[in-house]
N, C-alpha and C. Protein backbone atom coordinates (compact mmCIF):
# COMPACT_ATOMS: atom_id res chain seq x y z
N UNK A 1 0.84 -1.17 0.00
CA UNK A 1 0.00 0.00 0.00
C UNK A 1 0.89 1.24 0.00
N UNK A 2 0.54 1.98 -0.43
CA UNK A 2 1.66 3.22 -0.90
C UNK A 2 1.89 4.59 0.00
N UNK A 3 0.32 4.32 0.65
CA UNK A 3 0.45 5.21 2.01
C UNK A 3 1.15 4.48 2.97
N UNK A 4 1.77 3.42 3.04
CA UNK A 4 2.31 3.09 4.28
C UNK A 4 4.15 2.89 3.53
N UNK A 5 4.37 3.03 2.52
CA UNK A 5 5.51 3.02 2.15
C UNK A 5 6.85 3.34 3.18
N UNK A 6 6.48 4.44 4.24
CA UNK A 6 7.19 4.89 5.42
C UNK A 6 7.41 4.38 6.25
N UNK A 7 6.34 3.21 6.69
CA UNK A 7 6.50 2.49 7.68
C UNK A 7 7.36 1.33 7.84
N UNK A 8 7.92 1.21 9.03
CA UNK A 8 8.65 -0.05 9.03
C UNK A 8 8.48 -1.21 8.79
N UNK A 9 9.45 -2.11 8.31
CA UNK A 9 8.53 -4.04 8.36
C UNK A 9 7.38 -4.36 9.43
N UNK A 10 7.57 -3.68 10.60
CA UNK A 10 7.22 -4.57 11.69
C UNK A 10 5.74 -4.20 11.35
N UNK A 11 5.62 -2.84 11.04
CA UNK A 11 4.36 -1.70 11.23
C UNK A 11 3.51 -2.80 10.08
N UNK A 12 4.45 -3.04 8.75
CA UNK A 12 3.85 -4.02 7.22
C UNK A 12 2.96 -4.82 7.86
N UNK A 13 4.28 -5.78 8.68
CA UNK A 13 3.27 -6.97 8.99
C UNK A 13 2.34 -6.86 9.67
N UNK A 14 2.35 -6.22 10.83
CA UNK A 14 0.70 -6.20 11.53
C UNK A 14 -0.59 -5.90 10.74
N UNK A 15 -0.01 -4.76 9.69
CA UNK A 15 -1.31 -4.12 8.43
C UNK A 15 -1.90 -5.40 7.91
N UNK A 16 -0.71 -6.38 7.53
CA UNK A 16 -1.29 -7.38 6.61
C UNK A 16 -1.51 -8.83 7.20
N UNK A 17 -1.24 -8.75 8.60
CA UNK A 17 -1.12 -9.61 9.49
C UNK A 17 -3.34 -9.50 9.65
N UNK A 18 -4.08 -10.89 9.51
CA UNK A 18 -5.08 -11.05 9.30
C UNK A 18 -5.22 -11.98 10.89
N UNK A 19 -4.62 -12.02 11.47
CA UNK A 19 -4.76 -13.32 12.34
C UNK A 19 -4.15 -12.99 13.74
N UNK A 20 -4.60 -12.07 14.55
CA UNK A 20 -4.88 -11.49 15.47
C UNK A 20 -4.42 -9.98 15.62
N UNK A 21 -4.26 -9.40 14.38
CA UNK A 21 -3.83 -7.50 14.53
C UNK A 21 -4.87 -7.14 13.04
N UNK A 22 -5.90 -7.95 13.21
CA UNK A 22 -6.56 -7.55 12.17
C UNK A 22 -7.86 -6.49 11.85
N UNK A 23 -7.53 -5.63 13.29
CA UNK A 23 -7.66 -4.37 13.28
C UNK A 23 -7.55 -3.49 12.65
N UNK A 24 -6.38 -3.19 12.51
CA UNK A 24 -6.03 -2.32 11.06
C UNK A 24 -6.33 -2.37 9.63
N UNK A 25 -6.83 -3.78 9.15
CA UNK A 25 -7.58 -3.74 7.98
C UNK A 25 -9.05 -3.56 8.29
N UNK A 26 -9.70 -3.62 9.82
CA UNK A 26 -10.54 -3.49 10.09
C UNK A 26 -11.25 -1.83 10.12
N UNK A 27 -10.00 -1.01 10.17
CA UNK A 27 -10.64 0.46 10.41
C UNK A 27 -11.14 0.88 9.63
N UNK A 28 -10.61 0.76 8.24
CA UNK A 28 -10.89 1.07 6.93
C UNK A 28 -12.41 0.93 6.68
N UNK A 29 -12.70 -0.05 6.93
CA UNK A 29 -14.37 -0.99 6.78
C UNK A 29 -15.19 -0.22 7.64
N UNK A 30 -14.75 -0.36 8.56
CA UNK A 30 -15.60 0.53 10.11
C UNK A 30 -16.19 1.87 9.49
N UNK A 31 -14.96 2.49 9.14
CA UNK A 31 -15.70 3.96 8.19
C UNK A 31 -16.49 4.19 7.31
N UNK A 32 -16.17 2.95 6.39
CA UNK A 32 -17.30 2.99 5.25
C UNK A 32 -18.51 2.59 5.73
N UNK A 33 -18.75 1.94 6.69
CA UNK A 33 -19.92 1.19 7.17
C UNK A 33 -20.25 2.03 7.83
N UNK A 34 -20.05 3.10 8.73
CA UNK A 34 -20.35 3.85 9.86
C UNK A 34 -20.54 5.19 9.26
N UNK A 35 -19.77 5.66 8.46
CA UNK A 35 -19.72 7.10 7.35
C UNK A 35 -19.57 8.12 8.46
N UNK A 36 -19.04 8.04 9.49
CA UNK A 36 -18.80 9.21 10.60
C UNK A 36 -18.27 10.17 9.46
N UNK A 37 -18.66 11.24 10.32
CA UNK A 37 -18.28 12.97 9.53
C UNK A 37 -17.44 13.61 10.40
N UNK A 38 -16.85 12.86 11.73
CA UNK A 38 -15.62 13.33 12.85
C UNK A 38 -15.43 12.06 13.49
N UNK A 39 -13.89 12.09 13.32
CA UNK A 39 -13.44 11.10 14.08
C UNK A 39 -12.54 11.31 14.94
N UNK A 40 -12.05 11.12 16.46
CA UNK A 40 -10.78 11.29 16.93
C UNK A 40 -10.35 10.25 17.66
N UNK A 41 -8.84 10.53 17.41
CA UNK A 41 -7.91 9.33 17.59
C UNK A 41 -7.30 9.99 19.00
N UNK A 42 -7.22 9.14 19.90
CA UNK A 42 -6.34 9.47 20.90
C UNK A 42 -4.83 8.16 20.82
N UNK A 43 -3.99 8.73 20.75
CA UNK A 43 -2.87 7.70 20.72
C UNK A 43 -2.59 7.93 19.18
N UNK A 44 -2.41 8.15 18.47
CA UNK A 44 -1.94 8.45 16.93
C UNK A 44 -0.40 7.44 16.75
N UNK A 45 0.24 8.03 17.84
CA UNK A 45 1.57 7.12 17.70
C UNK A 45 2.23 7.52 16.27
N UNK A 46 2.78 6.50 15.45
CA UNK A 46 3.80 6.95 14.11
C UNK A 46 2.89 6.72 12.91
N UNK A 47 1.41 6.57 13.68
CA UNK A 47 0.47 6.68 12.39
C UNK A 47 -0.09 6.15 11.52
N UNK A 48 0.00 4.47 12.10
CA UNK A 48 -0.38 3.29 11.49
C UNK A 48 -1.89 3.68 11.19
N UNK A 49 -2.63 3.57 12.17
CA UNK A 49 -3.79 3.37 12.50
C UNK A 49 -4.61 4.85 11.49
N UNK A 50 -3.69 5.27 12.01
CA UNK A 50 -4.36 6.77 11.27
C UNK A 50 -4.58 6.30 9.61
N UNK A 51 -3.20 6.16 9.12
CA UNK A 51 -3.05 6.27 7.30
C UNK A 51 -4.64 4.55 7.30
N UNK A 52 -4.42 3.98 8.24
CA UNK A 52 -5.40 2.54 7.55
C UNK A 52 -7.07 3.67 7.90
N UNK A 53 -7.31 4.28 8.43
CA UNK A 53 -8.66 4.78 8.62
C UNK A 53 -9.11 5.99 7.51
N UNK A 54 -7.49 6.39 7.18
CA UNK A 54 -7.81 7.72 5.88
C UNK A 54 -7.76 6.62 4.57
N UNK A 55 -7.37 5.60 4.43
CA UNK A 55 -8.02 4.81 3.20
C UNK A 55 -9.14 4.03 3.02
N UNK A 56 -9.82 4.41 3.80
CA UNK A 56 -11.41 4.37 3.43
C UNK A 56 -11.98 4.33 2.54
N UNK A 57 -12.95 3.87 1.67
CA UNK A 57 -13.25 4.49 0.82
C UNK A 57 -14.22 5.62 0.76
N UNK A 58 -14.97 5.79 2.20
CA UNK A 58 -15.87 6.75 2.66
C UNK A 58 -14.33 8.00 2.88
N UNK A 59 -14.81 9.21 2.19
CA UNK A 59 -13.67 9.98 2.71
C UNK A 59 -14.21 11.54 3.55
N UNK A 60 -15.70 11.53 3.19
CA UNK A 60 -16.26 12.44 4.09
C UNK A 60 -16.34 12.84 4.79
N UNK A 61 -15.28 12.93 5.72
CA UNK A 61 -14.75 12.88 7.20
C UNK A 61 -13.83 13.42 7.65
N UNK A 62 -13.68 14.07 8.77
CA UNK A 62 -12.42 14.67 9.58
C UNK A 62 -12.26 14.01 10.73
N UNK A 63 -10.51 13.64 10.23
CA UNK A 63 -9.91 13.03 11.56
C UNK A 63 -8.97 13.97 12.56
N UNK A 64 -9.17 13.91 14.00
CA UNK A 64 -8.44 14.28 14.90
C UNK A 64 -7.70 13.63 15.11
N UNK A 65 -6.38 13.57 15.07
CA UNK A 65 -5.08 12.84 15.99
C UNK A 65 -4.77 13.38 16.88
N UNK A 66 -4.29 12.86 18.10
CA UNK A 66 -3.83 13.13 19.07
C UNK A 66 -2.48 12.27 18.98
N UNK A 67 -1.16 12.73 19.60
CA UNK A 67 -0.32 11.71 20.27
C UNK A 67 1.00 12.61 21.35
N UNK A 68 1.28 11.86 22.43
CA UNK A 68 2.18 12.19 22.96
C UNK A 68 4.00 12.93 22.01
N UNK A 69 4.13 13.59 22.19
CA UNK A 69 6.05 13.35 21.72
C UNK A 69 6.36 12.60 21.67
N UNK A 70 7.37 11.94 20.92
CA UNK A 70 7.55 10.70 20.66
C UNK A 70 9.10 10.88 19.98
N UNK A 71 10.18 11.91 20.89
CA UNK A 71 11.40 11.73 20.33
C UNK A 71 11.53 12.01 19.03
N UNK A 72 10.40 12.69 17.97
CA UNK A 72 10.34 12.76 16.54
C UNK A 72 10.01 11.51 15.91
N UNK A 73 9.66 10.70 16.48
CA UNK A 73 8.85 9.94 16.05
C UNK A 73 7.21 9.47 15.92
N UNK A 74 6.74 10.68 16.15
CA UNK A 74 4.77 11.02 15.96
C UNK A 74 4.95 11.21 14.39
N UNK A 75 3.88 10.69 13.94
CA UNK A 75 3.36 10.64 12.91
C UNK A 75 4.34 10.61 11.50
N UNK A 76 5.53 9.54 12.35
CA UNK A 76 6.22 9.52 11.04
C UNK A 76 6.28 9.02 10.08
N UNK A 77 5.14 7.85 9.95
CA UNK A 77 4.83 7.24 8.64
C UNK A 77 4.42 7.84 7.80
N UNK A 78 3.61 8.66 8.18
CA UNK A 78 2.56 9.93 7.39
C UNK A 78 3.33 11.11 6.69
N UNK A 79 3.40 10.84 5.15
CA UNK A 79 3.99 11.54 4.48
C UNK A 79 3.20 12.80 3.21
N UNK A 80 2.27 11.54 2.67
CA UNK A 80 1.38 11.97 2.04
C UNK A 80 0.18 12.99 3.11
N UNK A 81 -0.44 14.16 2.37
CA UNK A 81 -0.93 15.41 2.49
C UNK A 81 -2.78 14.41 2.40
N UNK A 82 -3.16 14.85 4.09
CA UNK A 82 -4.48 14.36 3.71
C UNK A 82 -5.72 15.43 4.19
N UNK A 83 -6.15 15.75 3.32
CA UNK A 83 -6.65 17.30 3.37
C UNK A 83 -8.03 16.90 4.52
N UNK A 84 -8.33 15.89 4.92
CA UNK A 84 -9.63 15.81 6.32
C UNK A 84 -8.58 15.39 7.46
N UNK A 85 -7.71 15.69 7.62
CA UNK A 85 -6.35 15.25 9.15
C UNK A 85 -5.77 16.18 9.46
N UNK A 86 -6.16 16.07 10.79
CA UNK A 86 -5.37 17.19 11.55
C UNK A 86 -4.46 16.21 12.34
N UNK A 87 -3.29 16.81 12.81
CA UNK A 87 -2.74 15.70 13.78
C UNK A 87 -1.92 17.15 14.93
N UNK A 88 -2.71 16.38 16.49
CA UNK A 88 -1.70 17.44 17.20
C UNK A 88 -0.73 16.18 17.89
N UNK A 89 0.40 17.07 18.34
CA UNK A 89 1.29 16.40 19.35
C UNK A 89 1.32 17.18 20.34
N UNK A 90 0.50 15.95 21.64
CA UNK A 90 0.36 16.71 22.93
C UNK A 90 -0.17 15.70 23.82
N UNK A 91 -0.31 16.68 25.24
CA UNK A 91 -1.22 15.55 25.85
C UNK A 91 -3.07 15.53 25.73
N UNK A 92 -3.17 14.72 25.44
CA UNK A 92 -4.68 14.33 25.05
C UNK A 92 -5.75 14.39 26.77
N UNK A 93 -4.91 14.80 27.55
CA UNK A 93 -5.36 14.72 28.68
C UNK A 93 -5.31 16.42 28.83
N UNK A 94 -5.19 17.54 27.87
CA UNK A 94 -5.56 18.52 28.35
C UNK A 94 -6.24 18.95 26.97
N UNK A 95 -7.22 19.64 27.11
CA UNK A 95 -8.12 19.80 26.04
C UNK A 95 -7.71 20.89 25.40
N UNK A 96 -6.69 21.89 25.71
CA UNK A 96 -5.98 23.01 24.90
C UNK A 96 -5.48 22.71 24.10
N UNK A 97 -5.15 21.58 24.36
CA UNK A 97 -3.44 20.94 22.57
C UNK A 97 -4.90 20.65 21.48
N UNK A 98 -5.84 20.57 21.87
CA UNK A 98 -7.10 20.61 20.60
C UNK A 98 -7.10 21.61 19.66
N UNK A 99 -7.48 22.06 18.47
CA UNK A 99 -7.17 22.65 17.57
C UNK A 99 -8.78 23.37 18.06
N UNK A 100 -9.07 25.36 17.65
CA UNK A 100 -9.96 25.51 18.31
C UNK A 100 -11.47 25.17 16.95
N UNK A 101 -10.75 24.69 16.05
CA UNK A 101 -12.21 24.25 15.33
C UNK A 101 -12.68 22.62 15.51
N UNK A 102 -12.12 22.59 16.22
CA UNK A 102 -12.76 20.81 17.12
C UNK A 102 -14.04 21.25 17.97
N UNK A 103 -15.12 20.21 17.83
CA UNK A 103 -16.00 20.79 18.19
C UNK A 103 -15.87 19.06 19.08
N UNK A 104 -15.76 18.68 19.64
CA UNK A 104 -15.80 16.95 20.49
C UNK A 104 -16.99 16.61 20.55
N UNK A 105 -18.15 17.41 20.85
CA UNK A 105 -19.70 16.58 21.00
C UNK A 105 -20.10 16.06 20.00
N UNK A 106 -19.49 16.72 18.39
CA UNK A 106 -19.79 16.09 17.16
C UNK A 106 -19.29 14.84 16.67
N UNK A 107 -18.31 14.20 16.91
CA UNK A 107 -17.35 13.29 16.76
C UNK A 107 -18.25 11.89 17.46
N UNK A 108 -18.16 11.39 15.88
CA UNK A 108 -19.16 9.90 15.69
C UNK A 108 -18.26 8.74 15.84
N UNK A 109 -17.04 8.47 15.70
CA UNK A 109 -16.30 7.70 16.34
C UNK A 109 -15.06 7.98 16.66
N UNK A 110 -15.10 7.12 18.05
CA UNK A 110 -13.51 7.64 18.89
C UNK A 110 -12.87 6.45 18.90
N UNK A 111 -11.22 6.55 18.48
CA UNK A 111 -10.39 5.24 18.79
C UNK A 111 -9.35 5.81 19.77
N UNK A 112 -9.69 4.93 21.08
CA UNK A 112 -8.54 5.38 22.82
C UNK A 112 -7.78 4.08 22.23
N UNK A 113 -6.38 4.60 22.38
CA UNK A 113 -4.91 4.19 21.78
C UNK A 113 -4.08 5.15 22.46
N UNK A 114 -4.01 5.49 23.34
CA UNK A 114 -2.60 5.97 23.93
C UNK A 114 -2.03 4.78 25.11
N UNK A 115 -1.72 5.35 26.11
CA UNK A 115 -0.74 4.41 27.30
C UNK A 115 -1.96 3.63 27.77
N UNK A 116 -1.57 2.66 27.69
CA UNK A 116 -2.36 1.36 27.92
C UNK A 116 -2.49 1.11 29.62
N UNK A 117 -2.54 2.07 30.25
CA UNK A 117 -3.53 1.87 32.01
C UNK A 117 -4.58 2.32 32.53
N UNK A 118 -4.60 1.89 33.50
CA UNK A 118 -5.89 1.95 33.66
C UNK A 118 -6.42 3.42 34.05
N UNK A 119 -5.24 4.16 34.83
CA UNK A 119 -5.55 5.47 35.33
C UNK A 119 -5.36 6.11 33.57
N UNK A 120 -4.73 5.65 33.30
CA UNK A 120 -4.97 7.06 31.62
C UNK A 120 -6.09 6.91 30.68
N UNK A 121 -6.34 5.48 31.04
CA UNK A 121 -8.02 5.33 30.01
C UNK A 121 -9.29 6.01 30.59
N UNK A 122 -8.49 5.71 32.47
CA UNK A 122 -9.73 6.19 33.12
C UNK A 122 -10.02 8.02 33.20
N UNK A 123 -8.81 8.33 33.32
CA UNK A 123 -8.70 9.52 33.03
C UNK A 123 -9.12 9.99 31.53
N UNK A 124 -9.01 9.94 30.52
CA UNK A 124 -9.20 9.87 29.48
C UNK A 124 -10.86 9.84 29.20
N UNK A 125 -11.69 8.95 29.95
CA UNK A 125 -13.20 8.27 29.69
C UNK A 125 -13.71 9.48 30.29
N UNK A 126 -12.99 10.13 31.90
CA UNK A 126 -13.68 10.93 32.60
C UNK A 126 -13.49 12.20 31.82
N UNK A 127 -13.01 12.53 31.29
CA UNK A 127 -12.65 13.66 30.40
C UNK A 127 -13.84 14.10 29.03
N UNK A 128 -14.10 12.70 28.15
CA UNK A 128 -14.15 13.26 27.12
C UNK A 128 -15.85 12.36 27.26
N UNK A 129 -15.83 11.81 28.23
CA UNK A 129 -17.42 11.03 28.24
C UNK A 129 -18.25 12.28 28.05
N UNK A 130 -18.38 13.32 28.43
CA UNK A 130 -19.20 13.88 28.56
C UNK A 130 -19.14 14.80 26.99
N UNK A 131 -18.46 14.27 26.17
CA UNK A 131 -18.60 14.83 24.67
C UNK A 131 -19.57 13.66 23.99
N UNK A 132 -19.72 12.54 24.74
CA UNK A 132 -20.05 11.33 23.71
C UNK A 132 -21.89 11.59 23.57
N UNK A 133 -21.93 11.60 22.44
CA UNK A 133 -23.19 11.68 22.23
C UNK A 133 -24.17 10.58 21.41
N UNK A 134 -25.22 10.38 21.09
CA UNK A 134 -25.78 9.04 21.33
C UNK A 134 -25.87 8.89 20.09
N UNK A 135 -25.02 7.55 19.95
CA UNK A 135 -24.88 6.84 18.72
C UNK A 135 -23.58 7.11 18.20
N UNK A 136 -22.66 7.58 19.35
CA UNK A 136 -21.61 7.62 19.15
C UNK A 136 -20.64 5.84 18.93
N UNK A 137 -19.88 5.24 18.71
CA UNK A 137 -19.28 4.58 18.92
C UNK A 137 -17.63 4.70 18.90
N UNK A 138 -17.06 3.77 20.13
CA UNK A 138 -15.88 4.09 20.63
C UNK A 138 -15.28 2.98 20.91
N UNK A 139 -13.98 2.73 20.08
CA UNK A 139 -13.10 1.84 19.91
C UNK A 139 -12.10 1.84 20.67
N UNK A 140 -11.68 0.45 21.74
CA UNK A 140 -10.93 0.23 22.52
C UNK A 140 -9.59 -0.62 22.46
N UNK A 141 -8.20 -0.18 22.04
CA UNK A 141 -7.43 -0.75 21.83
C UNK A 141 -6.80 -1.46 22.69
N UNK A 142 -6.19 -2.55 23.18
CA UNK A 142 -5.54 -3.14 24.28
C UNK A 142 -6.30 -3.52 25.27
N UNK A 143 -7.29 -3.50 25.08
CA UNK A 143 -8.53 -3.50 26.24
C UNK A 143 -8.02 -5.10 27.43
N UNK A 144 -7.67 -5.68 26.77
CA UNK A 144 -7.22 -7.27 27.39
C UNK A 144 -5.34 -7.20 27.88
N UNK A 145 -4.65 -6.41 27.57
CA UNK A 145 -3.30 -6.33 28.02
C UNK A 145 -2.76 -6.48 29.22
N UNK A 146 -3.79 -6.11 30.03
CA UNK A 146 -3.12 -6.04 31.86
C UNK A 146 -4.60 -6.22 32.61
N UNK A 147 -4.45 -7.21 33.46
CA UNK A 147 -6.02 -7.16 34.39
C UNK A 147 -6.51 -5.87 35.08
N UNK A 148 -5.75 -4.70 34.68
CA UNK A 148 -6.27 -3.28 35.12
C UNK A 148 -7.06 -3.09 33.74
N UNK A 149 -6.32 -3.51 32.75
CA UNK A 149 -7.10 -2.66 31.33
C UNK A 149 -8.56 -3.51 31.79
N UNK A 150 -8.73 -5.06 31.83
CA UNK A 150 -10.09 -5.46 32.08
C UNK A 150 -10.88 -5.15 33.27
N UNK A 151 -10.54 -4.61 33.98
CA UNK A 151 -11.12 -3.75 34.94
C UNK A 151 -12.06 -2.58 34.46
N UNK A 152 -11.37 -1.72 33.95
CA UNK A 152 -11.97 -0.34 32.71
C UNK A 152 -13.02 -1.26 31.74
N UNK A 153 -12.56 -2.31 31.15
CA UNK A 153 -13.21 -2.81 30.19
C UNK A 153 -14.68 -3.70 30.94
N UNK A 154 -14.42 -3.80 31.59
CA UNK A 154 -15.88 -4.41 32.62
C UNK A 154 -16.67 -3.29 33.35
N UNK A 155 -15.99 -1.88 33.37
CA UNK A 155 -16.73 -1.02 33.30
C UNK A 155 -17.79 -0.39 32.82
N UNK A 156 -16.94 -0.57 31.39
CA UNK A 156 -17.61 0.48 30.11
C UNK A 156 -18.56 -0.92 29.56
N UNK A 157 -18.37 -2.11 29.86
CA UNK A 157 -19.43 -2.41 29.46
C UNK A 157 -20.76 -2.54 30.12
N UNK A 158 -20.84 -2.28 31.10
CA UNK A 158 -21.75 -2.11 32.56
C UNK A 158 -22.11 -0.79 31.55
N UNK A 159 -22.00 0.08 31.20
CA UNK A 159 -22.79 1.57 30.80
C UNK A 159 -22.88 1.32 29.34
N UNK A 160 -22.57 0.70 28.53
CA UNK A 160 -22.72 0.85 27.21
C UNK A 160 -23.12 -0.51 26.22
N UNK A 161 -23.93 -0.62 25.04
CA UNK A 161 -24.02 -1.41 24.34
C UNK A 161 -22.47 -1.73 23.64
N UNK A 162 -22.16 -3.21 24.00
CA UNK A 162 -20.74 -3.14 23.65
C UNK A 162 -20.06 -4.58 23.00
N UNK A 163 -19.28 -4.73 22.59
CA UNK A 163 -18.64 -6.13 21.48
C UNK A 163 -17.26 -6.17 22.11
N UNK A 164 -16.63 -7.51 22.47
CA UNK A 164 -15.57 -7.69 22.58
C UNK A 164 -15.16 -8.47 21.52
N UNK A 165 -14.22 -7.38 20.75
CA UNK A 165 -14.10 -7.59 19.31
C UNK A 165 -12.66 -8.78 19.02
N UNK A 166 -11.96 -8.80 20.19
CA UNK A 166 -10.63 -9.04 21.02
C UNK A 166 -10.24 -10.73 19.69
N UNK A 167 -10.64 -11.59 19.32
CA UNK A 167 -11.23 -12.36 18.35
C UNK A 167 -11.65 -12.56 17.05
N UNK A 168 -11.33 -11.74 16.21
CA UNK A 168 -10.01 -11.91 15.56
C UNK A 168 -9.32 -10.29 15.28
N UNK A 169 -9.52 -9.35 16.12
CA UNK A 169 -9.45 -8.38 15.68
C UNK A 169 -7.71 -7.84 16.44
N UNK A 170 -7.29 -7.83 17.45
CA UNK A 170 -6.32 -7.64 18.29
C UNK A 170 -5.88 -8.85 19.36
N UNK A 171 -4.84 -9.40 19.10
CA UNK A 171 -4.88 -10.29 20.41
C UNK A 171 -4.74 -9.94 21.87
N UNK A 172 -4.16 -8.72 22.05
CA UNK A 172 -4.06 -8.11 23.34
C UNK A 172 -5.64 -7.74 23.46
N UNK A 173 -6.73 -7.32 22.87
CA UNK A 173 -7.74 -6.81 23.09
C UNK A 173 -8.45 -5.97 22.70
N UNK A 174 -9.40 -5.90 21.80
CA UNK A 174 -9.78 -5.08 21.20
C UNK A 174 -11.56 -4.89 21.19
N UNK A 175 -12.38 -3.56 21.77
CA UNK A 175 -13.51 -3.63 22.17
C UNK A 175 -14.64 -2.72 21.75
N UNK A 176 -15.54 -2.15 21.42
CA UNK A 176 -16.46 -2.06 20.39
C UNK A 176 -17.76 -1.61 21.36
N UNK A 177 -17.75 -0.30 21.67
CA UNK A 177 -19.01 0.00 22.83
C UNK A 177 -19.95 1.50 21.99
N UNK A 178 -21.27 1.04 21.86
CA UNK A 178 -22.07 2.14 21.20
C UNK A 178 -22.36 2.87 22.12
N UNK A 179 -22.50 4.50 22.54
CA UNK A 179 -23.25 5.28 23.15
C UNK A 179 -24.58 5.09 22.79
């Protein structure tokens, strides 16, 4: 794929890896099927996830990235110019590093992908829950990694219509909850 030309082997194989990181061919689908008109990413990282959700074939959409610093390594796969992506580098835990034409209550699906604990998801949920609006859906990466992440994850499914997608989609865990 030619948008991922940047990325490393390792980043290749998981894209094309069908048999437990098959997430990432999964985002692509999610969009076309879902046709969100805002999306935000918390965790962006070097941008895997991002470039597989901007090849969609639904392109009607604006994506938010979020990701920590990363030593110059945020969003370095991402070379090609994608005119619905914004990407900040910051903490996603303060709502200023947001760009001020983000509007968050509008945003039809969210993918949480940053530090995989329980206090940053939880922090994170307490933060931006109150943007989620109904019929939102919100994608959970790692959800199965540490018996703290399933802690959060036995949470959110106590409040929400929800799929543990974890089978064939991520082997660490991967989870699927509608507002």
């Amino acid at each position: 794929m030619p948008a991922l030309r940047f990325a490393n082997e390792g980043a290749i194989e998981d894209v094309l890896n069908i048999n437990g990181v098959a997430y990432y061919q999964w985002l692509p689908a999610a969009i076309d099927v879902l046709k969100p008109k805002q999306v935000v990413e918390l965790g962006g990282a070097m941008g895997v996830s991002t470039i597989m959700m901007l090849q969609a074939k639904h392109q009607d959409f604006r994506l938010y990235s979020i990701t920590l610093p990363e030593h110059g390594l945020e969003y370095s796969y991402i070379k090609d110019n994608y005119s619905n992506l914004t990407m900040v580098v910051g903490d996603d835990l303060d709502l200023k590093n947001w760009p001020e034409d983000l509007d968050l209550a509008k945003t039809d699906l969210w993918l949480f992908d940053t530090i995989h604990t329980k206090i940053q998801l939880e922090s994170e949920l307490k933060l931006y829950e109150p943007f989620f609006k109904e019929g939102a859906v919100l994608l959970f990466d790692d959800i199965h990694i540490s018996p703290e992440m399933d802690e959060v994850w036995e949470t959110l499914k106590a409040r929400y219509d929800n799929w543990d997608c974890s089978d064939p989609l991520h082997y660490s865990g991967f989870g699927i909850c509608c507002v």
